[in-house]
C-alpha atoms as a PDB file:
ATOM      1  CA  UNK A   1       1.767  -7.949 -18.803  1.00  0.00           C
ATOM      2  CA  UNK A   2       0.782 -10.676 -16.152  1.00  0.00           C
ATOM      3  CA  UNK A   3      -2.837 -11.715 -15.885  1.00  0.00           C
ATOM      4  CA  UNK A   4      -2.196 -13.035 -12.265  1.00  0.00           C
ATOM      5  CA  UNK A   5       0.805 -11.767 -10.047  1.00  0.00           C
ATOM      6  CA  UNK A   6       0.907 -11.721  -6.099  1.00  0.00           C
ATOM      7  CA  UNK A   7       3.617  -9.793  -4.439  1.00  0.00           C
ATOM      8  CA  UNK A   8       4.758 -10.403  -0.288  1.00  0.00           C
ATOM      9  CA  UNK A   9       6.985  -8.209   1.505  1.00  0.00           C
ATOM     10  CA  UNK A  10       7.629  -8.327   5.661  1.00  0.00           C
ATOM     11  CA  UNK A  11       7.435  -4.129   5.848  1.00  0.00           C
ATOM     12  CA  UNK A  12       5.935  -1.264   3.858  1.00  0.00           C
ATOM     13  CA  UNK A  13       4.417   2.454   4.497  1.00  0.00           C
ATOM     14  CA  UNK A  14       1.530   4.873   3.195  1.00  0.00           C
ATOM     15  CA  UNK A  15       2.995   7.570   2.945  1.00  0.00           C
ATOM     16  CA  UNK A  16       1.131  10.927   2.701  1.00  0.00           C
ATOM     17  CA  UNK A  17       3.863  13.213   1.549  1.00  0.00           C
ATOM     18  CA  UNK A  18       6.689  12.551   3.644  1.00  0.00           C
ATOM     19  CA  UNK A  19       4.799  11.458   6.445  1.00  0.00           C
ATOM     20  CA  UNK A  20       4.398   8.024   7.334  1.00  0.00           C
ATOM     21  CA  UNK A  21       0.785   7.601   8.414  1.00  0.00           C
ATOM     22  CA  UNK A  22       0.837   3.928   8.270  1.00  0.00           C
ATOM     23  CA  UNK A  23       3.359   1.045   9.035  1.00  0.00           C
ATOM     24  CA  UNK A  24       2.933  -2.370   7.917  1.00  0.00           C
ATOM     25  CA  UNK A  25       4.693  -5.798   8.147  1.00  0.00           C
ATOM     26  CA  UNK A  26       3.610  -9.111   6.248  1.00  0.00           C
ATOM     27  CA  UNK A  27       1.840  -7.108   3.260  1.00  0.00           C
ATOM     28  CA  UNK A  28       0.448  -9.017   0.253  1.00  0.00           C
ATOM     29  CA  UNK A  29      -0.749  -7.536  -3.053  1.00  0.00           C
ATOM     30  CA  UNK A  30      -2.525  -9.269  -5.910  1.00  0.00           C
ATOM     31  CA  UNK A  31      -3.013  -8.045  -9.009  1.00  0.00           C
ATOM     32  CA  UNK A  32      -6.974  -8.020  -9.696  1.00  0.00           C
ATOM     33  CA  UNK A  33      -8.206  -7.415 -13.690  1.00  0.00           C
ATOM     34  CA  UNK A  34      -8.535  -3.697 -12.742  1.00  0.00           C
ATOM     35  CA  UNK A  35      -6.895  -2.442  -9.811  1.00  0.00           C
ATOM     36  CA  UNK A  36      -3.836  -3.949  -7.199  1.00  0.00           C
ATOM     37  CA  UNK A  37      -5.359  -5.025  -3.875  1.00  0.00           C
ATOM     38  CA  UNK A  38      -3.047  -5.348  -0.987  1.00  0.00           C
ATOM     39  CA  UNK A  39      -3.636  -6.639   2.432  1.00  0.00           C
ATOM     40  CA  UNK A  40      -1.410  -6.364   5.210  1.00  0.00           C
ATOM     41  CA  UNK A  41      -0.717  -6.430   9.388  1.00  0.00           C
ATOM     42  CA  UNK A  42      -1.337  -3.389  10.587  1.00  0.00           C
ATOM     43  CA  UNK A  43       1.876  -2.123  13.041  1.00  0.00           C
ATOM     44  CA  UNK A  44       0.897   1.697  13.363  1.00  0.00           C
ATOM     45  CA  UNK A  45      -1.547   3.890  11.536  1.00  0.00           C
ATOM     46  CA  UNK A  46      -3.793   7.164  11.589  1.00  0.00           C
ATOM     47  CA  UNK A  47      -6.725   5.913  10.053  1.00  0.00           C
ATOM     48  CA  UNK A  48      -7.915   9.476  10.108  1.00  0.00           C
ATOM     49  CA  UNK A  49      -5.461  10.852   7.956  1.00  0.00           C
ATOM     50  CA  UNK A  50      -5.163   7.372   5.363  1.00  0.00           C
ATOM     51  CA  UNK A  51      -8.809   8.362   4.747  1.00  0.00           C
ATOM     52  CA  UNK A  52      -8.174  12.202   4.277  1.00  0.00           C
ATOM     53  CA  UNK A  53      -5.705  11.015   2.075  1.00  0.00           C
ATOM     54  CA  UNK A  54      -7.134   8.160   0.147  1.00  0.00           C
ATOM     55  CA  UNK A  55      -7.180   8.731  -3.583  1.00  0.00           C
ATOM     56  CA  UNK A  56      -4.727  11.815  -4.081  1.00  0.00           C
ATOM     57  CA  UNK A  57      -1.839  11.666  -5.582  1.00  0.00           C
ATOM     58  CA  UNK A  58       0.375  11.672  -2.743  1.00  0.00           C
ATOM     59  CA  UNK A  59      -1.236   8.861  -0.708  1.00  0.00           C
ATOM     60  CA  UNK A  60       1.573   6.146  -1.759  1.00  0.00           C
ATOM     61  CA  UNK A  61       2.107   1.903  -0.559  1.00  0.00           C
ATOM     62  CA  UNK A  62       5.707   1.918  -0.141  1.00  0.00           C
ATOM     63  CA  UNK A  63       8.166  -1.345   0.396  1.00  0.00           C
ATOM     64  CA  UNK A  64      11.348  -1.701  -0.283  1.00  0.00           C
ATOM     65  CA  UNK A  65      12.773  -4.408  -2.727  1.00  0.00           C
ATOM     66  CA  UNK A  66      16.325  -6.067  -2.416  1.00  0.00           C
ATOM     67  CA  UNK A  67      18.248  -4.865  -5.426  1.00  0.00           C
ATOM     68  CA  UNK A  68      16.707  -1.576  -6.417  1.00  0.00           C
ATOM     69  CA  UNK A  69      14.680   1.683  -5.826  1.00  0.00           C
ATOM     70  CA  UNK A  70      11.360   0.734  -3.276  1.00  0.00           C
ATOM     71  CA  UNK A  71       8.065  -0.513  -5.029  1.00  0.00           C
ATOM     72  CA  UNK A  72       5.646   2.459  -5.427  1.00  0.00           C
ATOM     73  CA  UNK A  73       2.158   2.403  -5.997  1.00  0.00           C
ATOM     74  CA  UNK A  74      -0.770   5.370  -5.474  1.00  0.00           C
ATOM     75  CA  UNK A  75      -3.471   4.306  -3.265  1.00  0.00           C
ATOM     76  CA  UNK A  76      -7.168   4.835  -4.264  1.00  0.00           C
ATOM     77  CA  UNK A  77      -8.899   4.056  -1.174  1.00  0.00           C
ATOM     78  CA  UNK A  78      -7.860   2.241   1.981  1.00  0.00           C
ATOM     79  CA  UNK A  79      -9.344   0.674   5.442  1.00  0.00           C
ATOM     80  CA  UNK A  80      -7.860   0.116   8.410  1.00  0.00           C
ATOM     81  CA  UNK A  81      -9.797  -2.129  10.814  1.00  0.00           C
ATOM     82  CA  UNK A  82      -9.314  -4.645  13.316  1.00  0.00           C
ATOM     83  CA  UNK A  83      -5.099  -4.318  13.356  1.00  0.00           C
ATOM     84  CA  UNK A  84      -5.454  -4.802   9.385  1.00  0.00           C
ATOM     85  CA  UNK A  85      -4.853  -2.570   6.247  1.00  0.00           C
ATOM     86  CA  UNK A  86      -6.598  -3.038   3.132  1.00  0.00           C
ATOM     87  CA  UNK A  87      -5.924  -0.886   0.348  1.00  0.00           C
ATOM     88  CA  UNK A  88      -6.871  -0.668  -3.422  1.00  0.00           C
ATOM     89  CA  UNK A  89      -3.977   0.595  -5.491  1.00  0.00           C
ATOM     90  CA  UNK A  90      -3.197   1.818  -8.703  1.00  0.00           C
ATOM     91  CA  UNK A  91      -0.053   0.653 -11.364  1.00  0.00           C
ATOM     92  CA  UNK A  92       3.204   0.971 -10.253  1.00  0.00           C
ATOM     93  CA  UNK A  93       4.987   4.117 -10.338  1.00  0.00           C
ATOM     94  CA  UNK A  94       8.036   2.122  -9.750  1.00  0.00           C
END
């Protein structure tokens, strides 16, 4: 497994079931010793409902990937402030 690994997309989604309560462009996500910690530009979001659904199962940080199925992880907690998202995530799913 990598000690250090940073990941940057242009667009990605929470998703709280199959509703998209927040939509991001120019995410980044490092991989910390415990947890994944993305960052990102804020487009849209419901900060009311990302906090309702921070650390459930179904809060997810979508983006897609060229050759494949999208990246997947579950989300643990998340802030949106100031046109920003930051978000503490979990492993992979996919």
């Amino acid at each position: 497994m990598f000690k250090e690994l940073e990941l940057r997309g242009a667009q990605g989604s929470l998703l709280w079931g199959y509703r998209a309560v927040a939509v991001v462009t120019a995410w980044s996500i490092v991989k910390a010793p415990h947890a994944w910690i993305v960052t990102a530009r804020l487009e849209r979001g419901d900060a009311w409902q990302c906090q309702q659904a921070a650390g459930c199962r179904e809060l997810l940080f979508t983006a897609p990937r060229a050759n494949g199925p999208r990246w997947c992880w579950p989300v643990k907690d998340v802030d949106l402030a100031a046109g920003q998202l930051r978000a503490t995530l979990g492993q992979p799913l996919q």
